[in-house]
PDB file of N, CA and C in Angstrom:
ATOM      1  N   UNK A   1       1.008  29.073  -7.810  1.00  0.00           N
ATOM      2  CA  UNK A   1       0.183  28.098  -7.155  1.00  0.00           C
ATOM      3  C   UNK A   1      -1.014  28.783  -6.491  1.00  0.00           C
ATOM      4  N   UNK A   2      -1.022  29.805  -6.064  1.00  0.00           N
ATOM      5  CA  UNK A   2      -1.879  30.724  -4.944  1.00  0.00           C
ATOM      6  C   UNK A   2      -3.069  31.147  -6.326  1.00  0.00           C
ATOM      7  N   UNK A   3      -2.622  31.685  -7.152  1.00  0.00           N
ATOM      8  CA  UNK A   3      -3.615  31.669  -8.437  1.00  0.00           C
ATOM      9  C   UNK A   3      -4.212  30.849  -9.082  1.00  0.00           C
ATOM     10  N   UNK A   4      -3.434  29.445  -8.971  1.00  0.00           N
ATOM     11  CA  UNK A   4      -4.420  28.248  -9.657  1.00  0.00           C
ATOM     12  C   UNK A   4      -5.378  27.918  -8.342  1.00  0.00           C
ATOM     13  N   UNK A   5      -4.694  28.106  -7.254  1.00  0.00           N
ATOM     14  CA  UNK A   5      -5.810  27.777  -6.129  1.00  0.00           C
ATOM     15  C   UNK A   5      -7.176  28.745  -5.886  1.00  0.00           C
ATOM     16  N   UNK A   6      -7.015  29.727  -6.271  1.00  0.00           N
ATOM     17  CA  UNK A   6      -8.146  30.630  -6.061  1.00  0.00           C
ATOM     18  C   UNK A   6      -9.252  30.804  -7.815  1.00  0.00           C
ATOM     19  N   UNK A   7      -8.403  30.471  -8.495  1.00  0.00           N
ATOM     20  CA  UNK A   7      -9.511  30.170  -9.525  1.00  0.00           C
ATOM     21  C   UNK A   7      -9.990  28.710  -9.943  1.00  0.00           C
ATOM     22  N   UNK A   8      -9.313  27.677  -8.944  1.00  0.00           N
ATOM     23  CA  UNK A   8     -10.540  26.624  -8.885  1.00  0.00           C
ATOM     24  C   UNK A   8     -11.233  26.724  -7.761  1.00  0.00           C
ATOM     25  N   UNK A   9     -11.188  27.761  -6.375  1.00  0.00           N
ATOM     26  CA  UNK A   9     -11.766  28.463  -5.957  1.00  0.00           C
ATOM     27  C   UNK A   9     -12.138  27.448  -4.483  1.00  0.00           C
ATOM     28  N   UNK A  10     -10.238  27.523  -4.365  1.00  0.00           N
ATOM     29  CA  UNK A  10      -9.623  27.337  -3.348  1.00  0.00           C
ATOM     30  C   UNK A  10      -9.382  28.127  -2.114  1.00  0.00           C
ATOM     31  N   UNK A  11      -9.609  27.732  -1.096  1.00  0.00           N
ATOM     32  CA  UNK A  11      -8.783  28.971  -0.261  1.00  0.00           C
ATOM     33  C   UNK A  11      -7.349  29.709  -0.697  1.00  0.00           C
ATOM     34  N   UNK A  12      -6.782  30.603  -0.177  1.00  0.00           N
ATOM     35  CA  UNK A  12      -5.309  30.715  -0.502  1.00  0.00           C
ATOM     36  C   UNK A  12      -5.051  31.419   0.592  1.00  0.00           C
ATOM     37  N   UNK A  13      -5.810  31.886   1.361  1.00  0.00           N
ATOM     38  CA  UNK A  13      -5.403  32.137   3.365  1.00  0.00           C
ATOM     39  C   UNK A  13      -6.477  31.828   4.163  1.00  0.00           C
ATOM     40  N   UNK A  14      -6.129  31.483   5.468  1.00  0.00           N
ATOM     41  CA  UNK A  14      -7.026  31.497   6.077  1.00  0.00           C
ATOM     42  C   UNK A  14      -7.875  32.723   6.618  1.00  0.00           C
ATOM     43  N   UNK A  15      -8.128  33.491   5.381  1.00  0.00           N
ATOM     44  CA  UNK A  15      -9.130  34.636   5.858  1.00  0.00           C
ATOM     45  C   UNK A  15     -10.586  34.299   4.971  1.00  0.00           C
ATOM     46  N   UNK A  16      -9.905  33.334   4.234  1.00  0.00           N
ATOM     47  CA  UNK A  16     -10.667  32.639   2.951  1.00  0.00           C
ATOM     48  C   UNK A  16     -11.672  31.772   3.367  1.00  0.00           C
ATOM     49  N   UNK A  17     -11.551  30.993   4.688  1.00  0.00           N
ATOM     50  CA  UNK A  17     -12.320  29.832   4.617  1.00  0.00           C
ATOM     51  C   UNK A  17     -13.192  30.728   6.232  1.00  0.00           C
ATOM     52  N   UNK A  18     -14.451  30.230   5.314  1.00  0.00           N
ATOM     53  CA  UNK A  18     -15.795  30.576   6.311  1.00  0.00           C
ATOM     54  C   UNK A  18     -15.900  29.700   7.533  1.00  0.00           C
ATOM     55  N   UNK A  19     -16.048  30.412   8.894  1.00  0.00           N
ATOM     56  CA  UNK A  19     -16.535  29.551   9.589  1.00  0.00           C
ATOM     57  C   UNK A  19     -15.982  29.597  10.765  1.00  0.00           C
ATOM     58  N   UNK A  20     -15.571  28.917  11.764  1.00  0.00           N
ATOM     59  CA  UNK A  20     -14.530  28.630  12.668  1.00  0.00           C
ATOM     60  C   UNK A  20     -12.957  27.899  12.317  1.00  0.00           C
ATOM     61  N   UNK A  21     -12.187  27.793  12.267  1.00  0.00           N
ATOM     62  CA  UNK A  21     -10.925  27.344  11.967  1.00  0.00           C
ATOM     63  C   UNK A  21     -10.931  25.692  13.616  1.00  0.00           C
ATOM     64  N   UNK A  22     -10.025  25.326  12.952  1.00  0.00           N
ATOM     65  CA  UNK A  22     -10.146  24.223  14.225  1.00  0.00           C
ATOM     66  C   UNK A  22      -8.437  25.155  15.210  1.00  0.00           C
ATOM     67  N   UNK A  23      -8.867  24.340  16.331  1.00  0.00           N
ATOM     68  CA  UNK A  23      -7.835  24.956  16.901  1.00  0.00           C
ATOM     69  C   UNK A  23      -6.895  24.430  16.612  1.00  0.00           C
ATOM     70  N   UNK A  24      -5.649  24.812  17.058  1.00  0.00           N
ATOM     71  CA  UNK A  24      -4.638  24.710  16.654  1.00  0.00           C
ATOM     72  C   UNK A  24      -3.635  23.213  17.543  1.00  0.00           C
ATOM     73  N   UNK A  25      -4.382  22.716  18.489  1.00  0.00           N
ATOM     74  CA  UNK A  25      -3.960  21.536  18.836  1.00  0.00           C
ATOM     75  C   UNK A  25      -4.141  20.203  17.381  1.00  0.00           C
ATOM     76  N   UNK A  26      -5.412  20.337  17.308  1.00  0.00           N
ATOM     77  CA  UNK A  26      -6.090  19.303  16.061  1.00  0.00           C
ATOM     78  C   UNK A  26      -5.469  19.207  15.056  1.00  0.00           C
ATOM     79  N   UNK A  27      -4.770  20.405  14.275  1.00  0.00           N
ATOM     80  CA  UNK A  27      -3.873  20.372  13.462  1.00  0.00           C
ATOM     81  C   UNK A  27      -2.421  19.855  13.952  1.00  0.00           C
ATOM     82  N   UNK A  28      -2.137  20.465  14.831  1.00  0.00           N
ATOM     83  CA  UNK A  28      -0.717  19.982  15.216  1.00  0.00           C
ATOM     84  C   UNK A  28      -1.097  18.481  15.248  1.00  0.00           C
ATOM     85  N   UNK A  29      -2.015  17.877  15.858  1.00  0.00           N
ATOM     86  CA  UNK A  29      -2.274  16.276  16.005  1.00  0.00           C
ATOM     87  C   UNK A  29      -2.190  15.583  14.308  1.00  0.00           C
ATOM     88  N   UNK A  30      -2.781  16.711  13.414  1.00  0.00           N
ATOM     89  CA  UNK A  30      -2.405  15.971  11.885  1.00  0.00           C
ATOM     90  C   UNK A  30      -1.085  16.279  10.997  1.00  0.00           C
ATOM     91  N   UNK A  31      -0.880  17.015  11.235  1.00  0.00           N
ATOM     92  CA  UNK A  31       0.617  17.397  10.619  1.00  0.00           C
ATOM     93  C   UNK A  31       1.712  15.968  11.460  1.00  0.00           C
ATOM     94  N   UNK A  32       1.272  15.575  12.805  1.00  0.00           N
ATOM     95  CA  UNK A  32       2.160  14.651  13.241  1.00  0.00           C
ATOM     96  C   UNK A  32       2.018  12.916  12.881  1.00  0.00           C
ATOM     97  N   UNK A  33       0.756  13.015  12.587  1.00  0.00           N
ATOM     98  CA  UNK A  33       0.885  11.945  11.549  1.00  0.00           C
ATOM     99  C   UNK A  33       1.118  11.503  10.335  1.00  0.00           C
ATOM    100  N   UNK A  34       1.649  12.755   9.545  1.00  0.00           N
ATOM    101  CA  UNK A  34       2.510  12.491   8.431  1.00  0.00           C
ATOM    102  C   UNK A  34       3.204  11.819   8.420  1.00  0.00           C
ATOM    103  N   UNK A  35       3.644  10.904   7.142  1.00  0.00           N
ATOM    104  CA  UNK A  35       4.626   9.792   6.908  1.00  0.00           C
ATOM    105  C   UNK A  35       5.941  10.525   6.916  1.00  0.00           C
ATOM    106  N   UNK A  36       6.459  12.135   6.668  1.00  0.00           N
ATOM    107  CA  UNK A  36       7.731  12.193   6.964  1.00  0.00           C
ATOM    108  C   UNK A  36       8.238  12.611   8.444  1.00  0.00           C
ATOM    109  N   UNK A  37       7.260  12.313   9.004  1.00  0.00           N
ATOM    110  CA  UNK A  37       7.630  12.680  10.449  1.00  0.00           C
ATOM    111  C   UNK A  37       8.977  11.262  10.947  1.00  0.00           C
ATOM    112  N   UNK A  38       9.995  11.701  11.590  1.00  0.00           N
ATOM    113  CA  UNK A  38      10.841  10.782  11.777  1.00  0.00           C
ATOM    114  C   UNK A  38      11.365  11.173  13.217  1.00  0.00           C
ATOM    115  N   UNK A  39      10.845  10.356  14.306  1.00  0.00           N
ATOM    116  CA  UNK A  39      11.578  10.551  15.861  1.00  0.00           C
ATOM    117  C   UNK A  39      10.692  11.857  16.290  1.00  0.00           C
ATOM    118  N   UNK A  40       9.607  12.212  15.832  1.00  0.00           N
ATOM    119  CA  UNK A  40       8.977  12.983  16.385  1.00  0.00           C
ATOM    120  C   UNK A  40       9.224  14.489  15.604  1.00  0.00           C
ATOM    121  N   UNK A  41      10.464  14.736  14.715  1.00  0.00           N
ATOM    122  CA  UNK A  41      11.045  15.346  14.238  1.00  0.00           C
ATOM    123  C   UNK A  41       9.912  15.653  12.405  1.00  0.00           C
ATOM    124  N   UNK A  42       9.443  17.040  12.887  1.00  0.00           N
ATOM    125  CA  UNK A  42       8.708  16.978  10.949  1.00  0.00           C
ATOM    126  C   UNK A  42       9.585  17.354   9.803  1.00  0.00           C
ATOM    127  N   UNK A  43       8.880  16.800   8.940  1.00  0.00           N
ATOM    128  CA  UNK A  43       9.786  17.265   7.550  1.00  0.00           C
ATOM    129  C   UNK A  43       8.724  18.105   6.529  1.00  0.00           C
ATOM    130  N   UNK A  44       9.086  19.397   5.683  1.00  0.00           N
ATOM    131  CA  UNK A  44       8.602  19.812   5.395  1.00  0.00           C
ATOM    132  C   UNK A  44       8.927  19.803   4.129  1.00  0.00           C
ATOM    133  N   UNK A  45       8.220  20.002   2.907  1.00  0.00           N
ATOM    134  CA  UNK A  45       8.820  19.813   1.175  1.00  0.00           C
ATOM    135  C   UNK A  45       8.393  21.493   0.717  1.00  0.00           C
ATOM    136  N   UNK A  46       8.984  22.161   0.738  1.00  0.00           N
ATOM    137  CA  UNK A  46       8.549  23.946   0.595  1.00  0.00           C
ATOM    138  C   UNK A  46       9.048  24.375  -1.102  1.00  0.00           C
ATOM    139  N   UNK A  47       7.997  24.773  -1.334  1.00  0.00           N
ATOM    140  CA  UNK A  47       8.059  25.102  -3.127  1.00  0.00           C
ATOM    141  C   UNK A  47       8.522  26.657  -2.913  1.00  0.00           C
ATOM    142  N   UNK A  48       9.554  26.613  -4.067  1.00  0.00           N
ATOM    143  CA  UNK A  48       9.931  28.408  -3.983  1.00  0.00           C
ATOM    144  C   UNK A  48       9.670  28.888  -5.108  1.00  0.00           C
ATOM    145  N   UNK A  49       9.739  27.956  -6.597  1.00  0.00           N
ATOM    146  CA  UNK A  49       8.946  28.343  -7.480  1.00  0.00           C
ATOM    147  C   UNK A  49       8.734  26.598  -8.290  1.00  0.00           C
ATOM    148  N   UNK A  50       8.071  27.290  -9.365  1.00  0.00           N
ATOM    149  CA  UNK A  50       7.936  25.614 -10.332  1.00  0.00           C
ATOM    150  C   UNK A  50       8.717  25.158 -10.732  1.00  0.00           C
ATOM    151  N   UNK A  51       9.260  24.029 -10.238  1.00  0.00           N
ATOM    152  CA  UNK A  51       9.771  23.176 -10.666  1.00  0.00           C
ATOM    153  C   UNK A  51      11.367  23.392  -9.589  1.00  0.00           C
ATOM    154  N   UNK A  52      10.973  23.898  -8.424  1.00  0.00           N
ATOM    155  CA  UNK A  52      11.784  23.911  -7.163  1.00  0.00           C
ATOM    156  C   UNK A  52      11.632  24.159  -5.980  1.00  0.00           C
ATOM    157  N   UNK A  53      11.740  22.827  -5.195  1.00  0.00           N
ATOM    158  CA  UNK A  53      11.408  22.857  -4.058  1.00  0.00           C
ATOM    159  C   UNK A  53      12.361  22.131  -2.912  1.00  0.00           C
ATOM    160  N   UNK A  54      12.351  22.305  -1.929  1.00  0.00           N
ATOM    161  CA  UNK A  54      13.380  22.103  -0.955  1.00  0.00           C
ATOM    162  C   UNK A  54      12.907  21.251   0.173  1.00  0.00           C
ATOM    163  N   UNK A  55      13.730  20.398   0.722  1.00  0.00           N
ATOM    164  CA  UNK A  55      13.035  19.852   1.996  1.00  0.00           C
ATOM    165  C   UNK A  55      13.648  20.637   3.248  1.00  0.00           C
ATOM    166  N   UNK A  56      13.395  20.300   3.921  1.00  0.00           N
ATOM    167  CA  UNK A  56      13.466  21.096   5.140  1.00  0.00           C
ATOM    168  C   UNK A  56      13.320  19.868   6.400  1.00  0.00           C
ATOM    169  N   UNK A  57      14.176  19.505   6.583  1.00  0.00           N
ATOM    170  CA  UNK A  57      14.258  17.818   7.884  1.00  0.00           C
ATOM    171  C   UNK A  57      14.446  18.843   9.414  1.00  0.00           C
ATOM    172  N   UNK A  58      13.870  17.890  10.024  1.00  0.00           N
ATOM    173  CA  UNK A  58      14.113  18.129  11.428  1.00  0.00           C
ATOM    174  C   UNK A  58      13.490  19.660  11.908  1.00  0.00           C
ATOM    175  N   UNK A  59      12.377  19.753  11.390  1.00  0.00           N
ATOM    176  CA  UNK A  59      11.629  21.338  12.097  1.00  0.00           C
ATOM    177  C   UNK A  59      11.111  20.893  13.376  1.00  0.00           C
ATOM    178  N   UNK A  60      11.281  21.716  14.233  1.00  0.00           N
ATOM    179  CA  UNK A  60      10.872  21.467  15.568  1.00  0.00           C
ATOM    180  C   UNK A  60       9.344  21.635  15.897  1.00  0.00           C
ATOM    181  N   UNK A  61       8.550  20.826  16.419  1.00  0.00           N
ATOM    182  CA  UNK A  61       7.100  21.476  16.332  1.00  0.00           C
ATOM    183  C   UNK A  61       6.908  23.236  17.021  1.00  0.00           C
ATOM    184  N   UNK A  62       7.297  23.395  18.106  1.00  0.00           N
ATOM    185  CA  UNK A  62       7.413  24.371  18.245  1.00  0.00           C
ATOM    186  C   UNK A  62       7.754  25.723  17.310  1.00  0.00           C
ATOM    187  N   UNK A  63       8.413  25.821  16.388  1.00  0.00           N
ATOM    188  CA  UNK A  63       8.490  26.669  15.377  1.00  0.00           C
ATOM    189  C   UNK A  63       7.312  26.373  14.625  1.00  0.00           C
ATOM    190  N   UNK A  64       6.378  25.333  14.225  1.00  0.00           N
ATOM    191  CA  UNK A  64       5.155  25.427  13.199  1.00  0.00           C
ATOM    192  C   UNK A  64       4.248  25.984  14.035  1.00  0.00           C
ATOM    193  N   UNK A  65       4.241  25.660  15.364  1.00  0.00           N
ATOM    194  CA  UNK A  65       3.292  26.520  16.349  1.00  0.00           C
ATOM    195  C   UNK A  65       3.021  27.814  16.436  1.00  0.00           C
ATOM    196  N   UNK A  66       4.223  28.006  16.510  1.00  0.00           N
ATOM    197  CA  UNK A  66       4.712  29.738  16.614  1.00  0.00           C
ATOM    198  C   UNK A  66       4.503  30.441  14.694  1.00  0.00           C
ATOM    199  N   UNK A  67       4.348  29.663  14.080  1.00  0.00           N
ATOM    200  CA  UNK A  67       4.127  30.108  12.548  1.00  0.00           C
ATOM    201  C   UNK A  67       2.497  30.082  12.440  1.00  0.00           C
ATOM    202  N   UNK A  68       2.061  28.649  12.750  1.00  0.00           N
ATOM    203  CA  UNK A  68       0.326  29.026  12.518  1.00  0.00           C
ATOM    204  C   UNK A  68      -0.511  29.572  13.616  1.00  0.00           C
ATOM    205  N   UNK A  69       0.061  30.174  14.973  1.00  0.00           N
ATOM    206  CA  UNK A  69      -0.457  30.938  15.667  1.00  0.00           C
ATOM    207  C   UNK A  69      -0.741  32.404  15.110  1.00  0.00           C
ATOM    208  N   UNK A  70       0.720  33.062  14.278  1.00  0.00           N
ATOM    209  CA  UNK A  70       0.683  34.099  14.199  1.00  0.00           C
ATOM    210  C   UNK A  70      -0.355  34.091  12.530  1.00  0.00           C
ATOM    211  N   UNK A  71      -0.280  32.892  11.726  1.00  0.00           N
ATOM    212  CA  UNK A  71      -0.939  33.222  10.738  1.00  0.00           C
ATOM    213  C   UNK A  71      -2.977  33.137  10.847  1.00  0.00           C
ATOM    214  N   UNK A  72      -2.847  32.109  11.616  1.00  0.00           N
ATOM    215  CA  UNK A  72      -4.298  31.782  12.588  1.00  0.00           C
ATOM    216  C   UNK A  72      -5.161  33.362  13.271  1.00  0.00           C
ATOM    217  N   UNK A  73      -3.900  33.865  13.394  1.00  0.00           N
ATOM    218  CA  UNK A  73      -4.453  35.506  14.794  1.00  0.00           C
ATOM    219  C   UNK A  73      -4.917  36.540  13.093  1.00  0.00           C
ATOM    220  N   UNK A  74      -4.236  36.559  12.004  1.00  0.00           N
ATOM    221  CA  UNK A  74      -4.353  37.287  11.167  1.00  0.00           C
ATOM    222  C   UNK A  74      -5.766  37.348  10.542  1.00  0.00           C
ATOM    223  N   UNK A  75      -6.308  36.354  10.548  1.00  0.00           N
ATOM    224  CA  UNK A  75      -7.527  36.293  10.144  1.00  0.00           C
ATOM    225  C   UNK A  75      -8.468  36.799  10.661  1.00  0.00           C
TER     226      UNK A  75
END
Protein backbone atom coordinates (compact mmCIF):
# COMPACT_ATOMS: atom_id res chain seq x y z
CA UNK A 1 0.00 0.00 0.00
CA UNK A 2 2.91 2.54 1.06
CA UNK A 3 4.22 1.94 -2.68
CA UNK A 4 1.03 2.43 -4.53
CA UNK A 5 0.75 5.56 -2.36
CA UNK A 6 3.97 7.13 -3.22
CA UNK A 7 3.84 6.44 -6.90
CA UNK A 8 0.52 8.14 -7.32
CA UNK A 9 2.49 10.49 -5.30
CA UNK A 10 0.95 10.29 -2.10
CA UNK A 11 2.34 11.04 1.12
CA UNK A 12 3.43 7.79 2.97
CA UNK A 13 4.77 9.77 6.33
CA UNK A 14 4.38 12.67 7.67
CA UNK A 15 7.85 13.85 6.72
CA UNK A 16 6.22 13.83 3.24
CA UNK A 17 3.73 16.50 3.44
CA UNK A 18 5.06 20.19 3.10
CA UNK A 19 4.12 22.73 5.34
CA UNK A 20 2.79 22.87 8.88
CA UNK A 21 0.88 19.69 10.06
CA UNK A 22 -2.37 20.71 12.01
CA UNK A 23 -2.12 20.15 15.57
CA UNK A 24 -2.94 17.40 17.03
CA UNK A 25 -6.22 18.47 18.86
CA UNK A 26 -7.98 19.04 15.14
CA UNK A 27 -7.28 15.65 14.26
CA UNK A 28 -8.27 14.04 17.37
CA UNK A 29 -11.64 16.28 16.78
CA UNK A 30 -11.84 14.20 13.22
CA UNK A 31 -10.96 10.80 13.92
CA UNK A 32 -13.99 11.34 16.63
CA UNK A 33 -16.38 11.86 14.22
CA UNK A 34 -16.08 8.74 12.53
CA UNK A 35 -19.08 6.54 12.07
CA UNK A 36 -17.29 3.67 14.04
CA UNK A 37 -16.86 5.57 16.97
CA UNK A 38 -19.33 3.91 19.57
CA UNK A 39 -19.77 5.55 23.36
CA UNK A 40 -16.92 7.64 22.70
CA UNK A 41 -14.93 4.43 22.27
CA UNK A 42 -12.84 4.35 18.45
CA UNK A 43 -12.68 1.57 16.20
CA UNK A 44 -9.92 1.02 14.06
CA UNK A 45 -9.87 -1.46 10.63
CA UNK A 46 -5.75 -2.13 10.47
CA UNK A 47 -4.45 -3.91 7.22
CA UNK A 48 -1.52 -6.39 7.88
CA UNK A 49 -1.34 -7.46 4.41
CA UNK A 50 -3.78 -7.79 1.17
CA UNK A 51 -6.50 -9.15 1.58
CA UNK A 52 -6.21 -9.02 5.68
CA UNK A 53 -7.24 -6.87 7.96
CA UNK A 54 -8.40 -6.71 11.53
CA UNK A 55 -10.61 -4.50 13.56
CA UNK A 56 -9.53 -3.33 16.57
CA UNK A 57 -12.95 -2.03 18.92
CA UNK A 58 -12.69 -0.03 21.86
CA UNK A 59 -9.10 1.94 21.47
CA UNK A 60 -8.91 4.43 23.99
CA UNK A 61 -8.23 7.97 22.63
CA UNK A 62 -5.48 8.34 24.73
CA UNK A 63 -3.36 5.56 23.16
CA UNK A 64 -3.93 7.32 19.42
CA UNK A 65 -2.58 10.42 21.20
CA UNK A 66 0.32 8.93 22.55
CA UNK A 67 0.87 7.15 18.86
CA UNK A 68 0.49 10.44 16.69
CA UNK A 69 2.45 12.53 19.14
CA UNK A 70 5.38 10.34 18.88
CA UNK A 71 4.88 9.93 15.01
CA UNK A 72 4.04 13.91 14.61
CA UNK A 73 7.68 14.71 16.81
CA UNK A 74 9.49 12.41 14.02
CA UNK A 75 9.11 14.62 11.36
Amino acid sequence: MKRHFAEVGLPTSPSDISGPLPGLDPIMELIAQDKKVKRGMLTFILVRAIGSAVIETGVEEHEVRVFLNEKLARR
